[in-house]
Protein backbone atom coordinates (compact mmCIF):
# COMPACT_ATOMS: atom_id res chain seq x y z
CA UNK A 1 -51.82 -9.47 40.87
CA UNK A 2 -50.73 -7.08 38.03
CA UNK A 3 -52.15 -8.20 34.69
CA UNK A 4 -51.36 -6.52 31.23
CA UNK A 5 -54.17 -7.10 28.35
CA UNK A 6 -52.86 -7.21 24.57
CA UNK A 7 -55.21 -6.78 22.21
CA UNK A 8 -54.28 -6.19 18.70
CA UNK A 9 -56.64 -6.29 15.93
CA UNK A 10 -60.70 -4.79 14.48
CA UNK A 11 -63.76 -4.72 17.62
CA UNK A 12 -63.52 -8.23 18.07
CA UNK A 13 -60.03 -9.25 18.88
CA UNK A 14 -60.73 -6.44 21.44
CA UNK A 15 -63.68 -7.62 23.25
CA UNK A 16 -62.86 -11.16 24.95
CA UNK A 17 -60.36 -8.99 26.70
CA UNK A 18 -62.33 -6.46 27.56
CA UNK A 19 -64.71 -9.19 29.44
CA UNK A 20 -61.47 -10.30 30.63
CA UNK A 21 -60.68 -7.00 32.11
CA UNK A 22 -63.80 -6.84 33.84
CA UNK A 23 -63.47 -10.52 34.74
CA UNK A 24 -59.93 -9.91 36.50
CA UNK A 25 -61.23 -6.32 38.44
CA UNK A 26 -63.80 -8.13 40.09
CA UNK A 27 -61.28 -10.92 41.78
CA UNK A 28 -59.51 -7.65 42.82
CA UNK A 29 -56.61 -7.91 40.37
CA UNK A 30 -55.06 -4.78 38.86
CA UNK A 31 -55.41 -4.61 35.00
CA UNK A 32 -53.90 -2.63 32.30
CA UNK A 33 -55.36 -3.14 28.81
CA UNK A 34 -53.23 -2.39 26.10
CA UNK A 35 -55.42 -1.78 22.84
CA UNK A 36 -55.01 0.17 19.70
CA UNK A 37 -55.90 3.77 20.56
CA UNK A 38 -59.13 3.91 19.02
CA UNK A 39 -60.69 1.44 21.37
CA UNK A 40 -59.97 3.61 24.46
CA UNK A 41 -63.50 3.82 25.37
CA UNK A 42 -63.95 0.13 25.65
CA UNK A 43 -60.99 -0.29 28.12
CA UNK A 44 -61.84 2.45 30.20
CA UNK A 45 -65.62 1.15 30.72
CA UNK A 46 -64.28 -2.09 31.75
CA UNK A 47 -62.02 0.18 34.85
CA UNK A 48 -58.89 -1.04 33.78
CA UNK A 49 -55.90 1.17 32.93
CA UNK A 50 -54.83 2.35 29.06
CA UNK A 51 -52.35 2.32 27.06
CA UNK A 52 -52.55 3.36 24.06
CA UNK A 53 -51.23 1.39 20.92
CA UNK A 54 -50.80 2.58 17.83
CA UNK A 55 -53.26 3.80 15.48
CA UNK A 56 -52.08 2.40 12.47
CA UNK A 57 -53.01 -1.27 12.41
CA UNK A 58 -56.95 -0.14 11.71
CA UNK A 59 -55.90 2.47 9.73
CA UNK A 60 -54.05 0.26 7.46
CA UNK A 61 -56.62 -2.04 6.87
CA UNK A 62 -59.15 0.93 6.48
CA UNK A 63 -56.86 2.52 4.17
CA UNK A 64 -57.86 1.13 0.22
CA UNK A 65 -54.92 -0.98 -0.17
CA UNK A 66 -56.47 -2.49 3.25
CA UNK A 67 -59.65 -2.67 1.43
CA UNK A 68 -59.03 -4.31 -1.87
CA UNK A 69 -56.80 -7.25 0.03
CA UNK A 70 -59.12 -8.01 2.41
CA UNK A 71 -62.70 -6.62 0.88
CA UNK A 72 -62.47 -8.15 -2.74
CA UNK A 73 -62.83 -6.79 -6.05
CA UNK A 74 -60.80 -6.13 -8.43
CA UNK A 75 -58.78 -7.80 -11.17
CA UNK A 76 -56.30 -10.66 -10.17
CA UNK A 77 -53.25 -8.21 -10.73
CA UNK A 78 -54.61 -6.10 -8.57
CA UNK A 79 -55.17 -8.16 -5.65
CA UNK A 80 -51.96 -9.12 -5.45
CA UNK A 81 -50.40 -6.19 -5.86
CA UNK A 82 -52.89 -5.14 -2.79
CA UNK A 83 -51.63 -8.14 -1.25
CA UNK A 84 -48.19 -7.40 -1.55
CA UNK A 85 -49.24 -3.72 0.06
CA UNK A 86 -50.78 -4.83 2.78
CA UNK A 87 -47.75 -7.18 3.62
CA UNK A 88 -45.11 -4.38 3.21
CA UNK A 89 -47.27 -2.14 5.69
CA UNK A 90 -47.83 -4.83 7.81
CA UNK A 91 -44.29 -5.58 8.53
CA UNK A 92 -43.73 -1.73 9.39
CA UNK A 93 -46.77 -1.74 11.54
CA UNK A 94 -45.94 -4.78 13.25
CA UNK A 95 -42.87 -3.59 14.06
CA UNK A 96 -44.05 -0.49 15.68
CA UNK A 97 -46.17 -2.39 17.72
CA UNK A 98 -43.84 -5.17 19.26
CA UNK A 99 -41.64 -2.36 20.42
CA UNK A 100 -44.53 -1.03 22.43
CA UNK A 101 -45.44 -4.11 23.32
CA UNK A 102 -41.64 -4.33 24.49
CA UNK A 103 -41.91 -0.94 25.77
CA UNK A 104 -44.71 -1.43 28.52
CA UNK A 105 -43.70 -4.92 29.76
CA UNK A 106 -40.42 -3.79 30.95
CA UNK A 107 -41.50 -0.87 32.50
CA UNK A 108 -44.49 -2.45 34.33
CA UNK A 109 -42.84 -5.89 34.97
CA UNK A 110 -46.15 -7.54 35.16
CA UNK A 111 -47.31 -10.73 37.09
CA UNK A 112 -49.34 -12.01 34.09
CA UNK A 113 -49.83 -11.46 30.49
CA UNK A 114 -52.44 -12.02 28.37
CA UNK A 115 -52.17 -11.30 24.99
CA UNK A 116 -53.82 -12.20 21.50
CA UNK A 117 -52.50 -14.13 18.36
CA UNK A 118 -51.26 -10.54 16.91
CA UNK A 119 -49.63 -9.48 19.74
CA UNK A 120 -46.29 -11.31 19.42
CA UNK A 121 -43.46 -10.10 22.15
CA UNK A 122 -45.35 -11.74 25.15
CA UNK A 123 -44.28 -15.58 23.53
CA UNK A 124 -40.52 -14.62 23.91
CA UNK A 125 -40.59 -13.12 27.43
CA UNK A 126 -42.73 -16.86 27.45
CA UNK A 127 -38.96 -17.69 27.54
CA UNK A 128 -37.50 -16.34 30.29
CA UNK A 129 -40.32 -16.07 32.07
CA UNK A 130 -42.38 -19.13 31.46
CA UNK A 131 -45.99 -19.55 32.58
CA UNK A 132 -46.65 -15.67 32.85
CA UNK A 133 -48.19 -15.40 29.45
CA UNK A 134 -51.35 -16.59 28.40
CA UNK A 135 -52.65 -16.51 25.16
CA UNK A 136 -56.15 -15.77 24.88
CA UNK A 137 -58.00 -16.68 21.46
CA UNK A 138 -61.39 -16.34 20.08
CA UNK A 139 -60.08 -18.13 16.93
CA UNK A 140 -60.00 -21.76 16.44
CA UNK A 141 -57.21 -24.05 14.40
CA UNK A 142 -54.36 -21.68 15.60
CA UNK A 143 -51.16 -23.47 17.43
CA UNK A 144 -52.04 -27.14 18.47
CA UNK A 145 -53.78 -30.07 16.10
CA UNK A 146 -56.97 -31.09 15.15
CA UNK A 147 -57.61 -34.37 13.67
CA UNK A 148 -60.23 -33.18 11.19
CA UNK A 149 -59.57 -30.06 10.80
CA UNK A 150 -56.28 -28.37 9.25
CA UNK A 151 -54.93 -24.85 10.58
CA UNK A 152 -56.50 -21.54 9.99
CA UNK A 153 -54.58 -20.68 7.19
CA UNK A 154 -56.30 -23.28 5.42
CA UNK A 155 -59.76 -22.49 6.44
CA UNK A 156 -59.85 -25.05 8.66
CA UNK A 157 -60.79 -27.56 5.57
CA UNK A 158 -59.92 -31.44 6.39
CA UNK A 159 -57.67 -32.38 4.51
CA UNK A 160 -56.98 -35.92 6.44
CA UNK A 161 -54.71 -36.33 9.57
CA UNK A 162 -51.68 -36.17 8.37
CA UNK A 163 -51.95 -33.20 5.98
CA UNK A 164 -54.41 -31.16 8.81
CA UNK A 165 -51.45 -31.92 11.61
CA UNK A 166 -48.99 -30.79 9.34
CA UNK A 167 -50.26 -27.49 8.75
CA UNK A 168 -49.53 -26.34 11.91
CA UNK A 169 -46.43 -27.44 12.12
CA UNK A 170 -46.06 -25.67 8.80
CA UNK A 171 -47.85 -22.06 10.63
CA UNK A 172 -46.00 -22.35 13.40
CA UNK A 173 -42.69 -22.22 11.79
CA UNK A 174 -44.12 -19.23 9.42
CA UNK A 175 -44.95 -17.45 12.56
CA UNK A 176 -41.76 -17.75 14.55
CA UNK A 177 -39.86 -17.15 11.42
CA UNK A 178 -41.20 -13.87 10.79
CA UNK A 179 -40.85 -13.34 14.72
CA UNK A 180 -37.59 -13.74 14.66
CA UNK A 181 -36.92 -11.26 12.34
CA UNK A 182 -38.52 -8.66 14.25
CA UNK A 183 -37.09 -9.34 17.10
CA UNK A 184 -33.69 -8.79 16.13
CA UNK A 185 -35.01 -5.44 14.50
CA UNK A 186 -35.35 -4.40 18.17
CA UNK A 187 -32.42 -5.62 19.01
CA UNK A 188 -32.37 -9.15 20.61
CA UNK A 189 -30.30 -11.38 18.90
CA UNK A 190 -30.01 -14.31 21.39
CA UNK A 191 -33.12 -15.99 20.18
CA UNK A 192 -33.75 -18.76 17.60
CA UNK A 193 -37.28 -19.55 15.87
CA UNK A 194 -37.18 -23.07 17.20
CA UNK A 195 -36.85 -21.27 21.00
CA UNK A 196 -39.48 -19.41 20.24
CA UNK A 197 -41.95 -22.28 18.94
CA UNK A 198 -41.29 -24.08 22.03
CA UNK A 199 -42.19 -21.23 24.24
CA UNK A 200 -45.33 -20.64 22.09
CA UNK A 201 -46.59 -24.42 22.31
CA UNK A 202 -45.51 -24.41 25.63
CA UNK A 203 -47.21 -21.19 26.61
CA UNK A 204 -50.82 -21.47 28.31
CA UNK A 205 -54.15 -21.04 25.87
CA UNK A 206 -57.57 -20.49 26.44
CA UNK A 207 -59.86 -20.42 23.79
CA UNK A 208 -62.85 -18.12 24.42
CA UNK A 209 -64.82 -20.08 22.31
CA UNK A 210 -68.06 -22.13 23.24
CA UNK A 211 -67.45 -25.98 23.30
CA UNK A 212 -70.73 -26.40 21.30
CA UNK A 213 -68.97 -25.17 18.05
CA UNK A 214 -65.04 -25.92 19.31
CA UNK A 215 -64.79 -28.61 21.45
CA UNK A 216 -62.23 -29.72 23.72
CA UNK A 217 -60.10 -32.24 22.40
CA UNK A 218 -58.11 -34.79 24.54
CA UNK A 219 -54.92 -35.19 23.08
CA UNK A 220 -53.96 -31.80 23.39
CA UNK A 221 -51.49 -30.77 26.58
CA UNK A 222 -53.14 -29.94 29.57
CA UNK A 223 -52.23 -25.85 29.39
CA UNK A 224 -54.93 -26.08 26.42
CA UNK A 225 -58.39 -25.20 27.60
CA UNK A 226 -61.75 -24.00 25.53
CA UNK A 227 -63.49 -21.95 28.33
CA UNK A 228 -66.09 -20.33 26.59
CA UNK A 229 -67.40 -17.54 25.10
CA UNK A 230 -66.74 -14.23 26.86
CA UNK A 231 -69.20 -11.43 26.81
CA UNK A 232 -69.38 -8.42 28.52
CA UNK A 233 -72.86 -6.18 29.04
CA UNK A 234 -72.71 -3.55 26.04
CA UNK A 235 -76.10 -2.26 26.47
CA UNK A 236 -75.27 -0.47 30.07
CA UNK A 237 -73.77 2.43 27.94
CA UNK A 238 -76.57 2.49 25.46
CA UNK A 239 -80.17 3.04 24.91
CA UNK A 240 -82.16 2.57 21.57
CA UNK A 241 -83.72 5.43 19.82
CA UNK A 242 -87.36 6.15 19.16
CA UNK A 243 -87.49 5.17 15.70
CA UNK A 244 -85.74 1.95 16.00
CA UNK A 245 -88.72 0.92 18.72
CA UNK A 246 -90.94 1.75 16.53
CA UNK A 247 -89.48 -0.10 13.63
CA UNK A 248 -89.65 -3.24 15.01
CA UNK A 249 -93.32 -2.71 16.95
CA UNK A 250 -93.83 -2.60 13.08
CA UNK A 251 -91.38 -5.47 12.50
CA UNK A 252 -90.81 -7.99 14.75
CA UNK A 253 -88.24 -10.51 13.97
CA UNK A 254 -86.54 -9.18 10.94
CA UNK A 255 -83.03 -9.59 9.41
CA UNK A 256 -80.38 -8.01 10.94
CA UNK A 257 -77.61 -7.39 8.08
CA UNK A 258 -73.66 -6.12 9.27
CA UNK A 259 -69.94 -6.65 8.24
CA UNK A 260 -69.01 -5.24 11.65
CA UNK A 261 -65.14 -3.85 11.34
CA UNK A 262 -64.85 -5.31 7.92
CA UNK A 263 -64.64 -2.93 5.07
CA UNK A 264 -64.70 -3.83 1.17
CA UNK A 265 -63.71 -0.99 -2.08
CA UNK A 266 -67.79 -1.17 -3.44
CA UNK A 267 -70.00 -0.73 -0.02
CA UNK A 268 -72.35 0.98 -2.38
CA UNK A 269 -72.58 -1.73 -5.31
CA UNK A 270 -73.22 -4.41 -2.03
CA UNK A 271 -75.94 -2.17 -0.46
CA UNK A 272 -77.63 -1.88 -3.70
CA UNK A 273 -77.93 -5.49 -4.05
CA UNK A 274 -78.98 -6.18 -0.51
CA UNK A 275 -81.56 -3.57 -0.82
CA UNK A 276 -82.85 -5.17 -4.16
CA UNK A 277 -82.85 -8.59 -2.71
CA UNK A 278 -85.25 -7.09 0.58
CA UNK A 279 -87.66 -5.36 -1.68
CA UNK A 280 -88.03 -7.90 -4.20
CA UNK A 281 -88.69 -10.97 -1.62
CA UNK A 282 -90.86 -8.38 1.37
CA UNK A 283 -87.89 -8.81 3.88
CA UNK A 284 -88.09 -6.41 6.84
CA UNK A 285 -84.09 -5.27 7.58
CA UNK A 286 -81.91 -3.98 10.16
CA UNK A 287 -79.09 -2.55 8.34
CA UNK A 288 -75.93 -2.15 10.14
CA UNK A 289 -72.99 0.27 8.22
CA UNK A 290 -70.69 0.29 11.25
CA UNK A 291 -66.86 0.60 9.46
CA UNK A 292 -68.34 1.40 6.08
CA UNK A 293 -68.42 -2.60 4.84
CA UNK A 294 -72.24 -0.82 4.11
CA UNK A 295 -73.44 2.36 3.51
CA UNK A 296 -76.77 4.41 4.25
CA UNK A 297 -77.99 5.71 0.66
CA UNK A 298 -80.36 9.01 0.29
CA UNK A 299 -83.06 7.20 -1.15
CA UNK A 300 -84.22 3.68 0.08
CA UNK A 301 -87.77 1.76 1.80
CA UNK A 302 -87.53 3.80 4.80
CA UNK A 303 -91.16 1.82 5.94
CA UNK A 304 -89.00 -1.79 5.81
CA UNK A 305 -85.48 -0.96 6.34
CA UNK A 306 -83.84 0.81 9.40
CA UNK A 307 -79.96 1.79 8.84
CA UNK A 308 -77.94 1.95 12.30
CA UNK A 309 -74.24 2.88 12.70
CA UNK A 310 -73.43 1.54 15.98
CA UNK A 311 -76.27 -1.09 18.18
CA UNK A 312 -74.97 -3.45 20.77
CA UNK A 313 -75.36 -6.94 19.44
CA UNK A 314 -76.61 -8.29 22.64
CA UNK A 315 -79.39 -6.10 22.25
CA UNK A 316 -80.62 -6.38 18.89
CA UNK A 317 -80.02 -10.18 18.28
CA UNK A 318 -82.71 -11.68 20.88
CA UNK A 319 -85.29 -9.41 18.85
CA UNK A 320 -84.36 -10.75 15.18
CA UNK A 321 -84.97 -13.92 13.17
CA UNK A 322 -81.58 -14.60 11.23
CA UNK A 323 -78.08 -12.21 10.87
CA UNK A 324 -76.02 -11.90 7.65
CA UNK A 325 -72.86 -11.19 8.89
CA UNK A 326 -68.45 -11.06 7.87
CA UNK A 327 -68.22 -13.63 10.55
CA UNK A 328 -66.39 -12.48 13.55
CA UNK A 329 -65.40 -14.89 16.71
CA UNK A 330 -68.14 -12.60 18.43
CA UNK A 331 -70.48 -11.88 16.22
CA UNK A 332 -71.01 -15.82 15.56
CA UNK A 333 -71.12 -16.69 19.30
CA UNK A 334 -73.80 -13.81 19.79
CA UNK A 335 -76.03 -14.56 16.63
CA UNK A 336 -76.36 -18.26 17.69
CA UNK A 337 -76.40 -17.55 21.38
CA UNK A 338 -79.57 -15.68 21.06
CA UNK A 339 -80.88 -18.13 18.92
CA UNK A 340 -80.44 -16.34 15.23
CA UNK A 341 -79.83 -18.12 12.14
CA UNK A 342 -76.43 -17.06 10.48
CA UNK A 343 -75.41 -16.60 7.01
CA UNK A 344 -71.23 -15.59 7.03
CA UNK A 345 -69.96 -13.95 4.60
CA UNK A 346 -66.60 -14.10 5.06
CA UNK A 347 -63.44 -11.56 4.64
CA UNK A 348 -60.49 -13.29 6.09
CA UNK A 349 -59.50 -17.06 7.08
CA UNK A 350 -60.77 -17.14 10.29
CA UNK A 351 -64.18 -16.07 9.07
CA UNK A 352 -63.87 -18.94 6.21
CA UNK A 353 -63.52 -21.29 9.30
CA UNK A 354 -66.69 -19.73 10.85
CA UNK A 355 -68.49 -19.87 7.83
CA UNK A 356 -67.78 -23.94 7.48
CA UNK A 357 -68.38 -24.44 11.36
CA UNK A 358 -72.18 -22.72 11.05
CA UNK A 359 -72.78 -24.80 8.00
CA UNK A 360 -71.55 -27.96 9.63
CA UNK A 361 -73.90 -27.25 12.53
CA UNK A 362 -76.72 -26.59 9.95
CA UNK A 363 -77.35 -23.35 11.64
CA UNK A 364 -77.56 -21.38 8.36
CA UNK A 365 -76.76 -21.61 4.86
CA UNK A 366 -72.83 -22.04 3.37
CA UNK A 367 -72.22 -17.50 2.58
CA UNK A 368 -70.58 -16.39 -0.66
CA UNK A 369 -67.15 -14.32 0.57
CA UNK A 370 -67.30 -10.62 0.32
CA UNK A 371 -65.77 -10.96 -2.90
CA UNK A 372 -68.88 -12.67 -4.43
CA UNK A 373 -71.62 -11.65 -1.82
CA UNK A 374 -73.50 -10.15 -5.36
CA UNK A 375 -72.72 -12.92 -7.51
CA UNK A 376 -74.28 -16.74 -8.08
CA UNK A 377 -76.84 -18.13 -5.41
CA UNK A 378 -76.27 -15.36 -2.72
CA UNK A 379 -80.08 -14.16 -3.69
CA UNK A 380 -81.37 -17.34 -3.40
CA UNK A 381 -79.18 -18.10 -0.14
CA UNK A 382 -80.27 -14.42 1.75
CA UNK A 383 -84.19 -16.03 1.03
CA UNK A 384 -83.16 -19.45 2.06
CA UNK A 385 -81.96 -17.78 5.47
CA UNK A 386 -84.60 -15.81 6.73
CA UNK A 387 -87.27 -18.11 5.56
CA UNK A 388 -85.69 -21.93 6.29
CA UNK A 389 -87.27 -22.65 10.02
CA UNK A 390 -84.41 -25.30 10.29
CA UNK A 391 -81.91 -22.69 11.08
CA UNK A 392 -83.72 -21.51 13.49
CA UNK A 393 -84.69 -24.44 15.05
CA UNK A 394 -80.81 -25.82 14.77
CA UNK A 395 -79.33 -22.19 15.74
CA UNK A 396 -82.02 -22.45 19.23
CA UNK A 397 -80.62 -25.74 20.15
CA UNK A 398 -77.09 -24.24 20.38
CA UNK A 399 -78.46 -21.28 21.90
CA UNK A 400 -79.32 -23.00 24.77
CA UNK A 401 -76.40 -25.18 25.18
CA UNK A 402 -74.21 -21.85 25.32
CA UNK A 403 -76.31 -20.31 27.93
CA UNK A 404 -75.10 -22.70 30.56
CA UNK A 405 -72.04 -22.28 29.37
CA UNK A 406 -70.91 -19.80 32.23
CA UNK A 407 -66.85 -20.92 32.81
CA UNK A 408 -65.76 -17.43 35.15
CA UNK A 409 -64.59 -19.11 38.12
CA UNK A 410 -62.50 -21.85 35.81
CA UNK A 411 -61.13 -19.04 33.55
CA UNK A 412 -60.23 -17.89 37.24
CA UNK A 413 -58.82 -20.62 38.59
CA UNK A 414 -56.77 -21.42 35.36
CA UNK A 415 -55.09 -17.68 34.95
CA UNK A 416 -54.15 -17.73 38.87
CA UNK A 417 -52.79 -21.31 38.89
């Protein structure tokens, strides 16, 4: 079977199909993965074929109209104006990307597609073509009800039944709306947003999320499954330094502190206060700058902090006590699968959601967003974390639900069916 991956989006939107990838090789299926063309590396380790999308989705949220939107800061005119940015680049960039999207699925004509919530043009070949698309999402509250909880776009606050069903009602028609439009940019005009919904509620979904924090619920249809968390073996293409050993032979279970992909316009005014709040309160740190959400200054505690730019998380979580992180599908399922506490603090809605979920669970205290990570209780709360054994006990129990939580063969079973 010939299988195209579409992944569109920061590190983690990329790395459920990745697993995937690997997943599919292994049953002997060929697999192309089409990712934006800075994550070539990760495709290529998994064996699959590339092709490249276009740059410019991470570039424009890297760029500092990217930033302010999405990182905070900044005066309310100024948001919205970034807002309004962001939106106007988006469309063009969007645009770029359905055509290639277009592009390779008509040249490859593929058995099977499976594509994320970004990458759009798989739900109207969903159309003609129905059952050989699969959405794959690591994101809960996207396409089909919950009770008590309302869409994404919301946070995934309750609301109550009525209000919670009708927001995804309201998201779908917001999605296939704009959809639409595109579409008949590229030149199909046959199609309606109401065709569209139907092949996108129709369309099969897994949710690579575990069902300890997402469970399955049973009024949805039966091409709705939550199949787990998918990870793939990151530290096979790296090995940790000397120093960082040694650090935590000094150090053992200390706070590990990253925004992952996210970036935000003042990485230097939130290192500053993280490194204040460590010194002040004795708190041994790993500090991850990754995309630049956090920076590496000149002078800093060098004997109780340790800055890193790129660590597999499978690697360092087992050997800390608690993570402050932006809140990523992946990052969440790692910190709690290897029994960390969690503090989220969150850049976009589906890291809001996370952030609720991990409170919910008492697995960590309620995180400021990015745009008031300095401000309020977030001193008090970064303490509270790393010293509260209830998070840790809480974040354990999950742990070890997850870990039996191996769903391969179903995942299987379910794409080939």
């Amino acid at each position: 079977m010939k299988v195209i991956c579409i992944s569109i989006g920061t590190r983690g939107d990329i790395e459920p199909f990745a697993a995937l990838s690997e997943l599919l090789i292994s049953a002997g299926h060929e697999v192309i993965c089409a990712f934006p063309a800075q994550f070539e590396k990760q495709a290529k380790q998994t064996g699959a074929d590339f092709f490249p999308l276009s740059k410019d989705f991470l570039e424009m949220l890297e760029s500092s109209t990217g930033k302010m939107a999405l990182g905070g800061g900044g005066s309310f005119i100024k948001k919205i104006k970034a807002f309004y940015g962001l939106y106007t680049q988006n469309k063009r960039v969007s645009f770029e990307l359905l055509k290639q999207q277009k592009e390779l699925i008509e040249s490859e004509n593929p058995d099977l597609i499976l594509h994320s919530l970004k990458a759009f043009y798989p739900v109207y070949r969903n159309i003609n073509y129905p059952g050989k698309s699969v959405l794959i999402s690591p994101i809960p509250c996207v396409i089909h009800p919950v009770n008590e909880m309302s869409s994404i776009f919301l946070n995934g606050k309750d609301y109550g039944k009525h209000i919670n069903r009708w927001s995804y009602k309201l998201m779908r028609r917001l999605s296939m709306n704009y959809l639409t439009g595109q579409l008949k940019r590229t030149g199909v005009k046959e199609v309606s947003a109401g065709k569209l919904t139907n092949a996108w509620v129709s369309e099969k979904l897994i949710f690579t999320i575990s069902p300890s924090l997402y469970p399955q619920r049973s009024y949805w249809p039966s091409q709705v499954r939550v199949l787990g968390y998918l990870e793939r073996d990151k530290t096979m293409h790296w090995s940790p330094p000397d120093p960082l050993l040694n650090f935590l032979s000094k150090h053992p279970s200390p706070l590990f502190i990253t925004f992952g992909s996210m970036t935000n316009p003042h990485p230097e005014e939130k290192t500053k206060f993280v490194l204040d709040v460590l010194k002040e309160n004795a708190i041994p740190a790993i500090i991850n700058v990754a995309a630049g959400g956090l920076y590496e200054p000149d002078l800093y505690d060098r004997e109780h902090v340790y800055f890193v730019d790129d660590i597999p998380y499978d690697w360092i979580f087992p050997k800390v006590r608690a993570v402050i992180h932006h809140g990523g599908a992946g990052t969440t399922h790692l910190a709690l699968k290897y029994g960390c506490a969690s503090m989220i603090v969150p850049h976009i809605p589906d890291q809001r959601l996370w952030n609720r979920i991990i409170s919910q669970a008492d697995a960590g205290p309620r995180g400021p967003s990015i745009s008031k990570f300095t401000q309020g209780e977030t001193k008090e709360k970064i303490v509270d974390l790393f010293t509260n054994n209830k998070y840790l006990e809480n974040a354990c129990k999950i742990g070890e639900r997850m870990s039996r939580e191996d769903m391969s063969d179903e995942i299987l079973k379910f794409l080939s069916a």
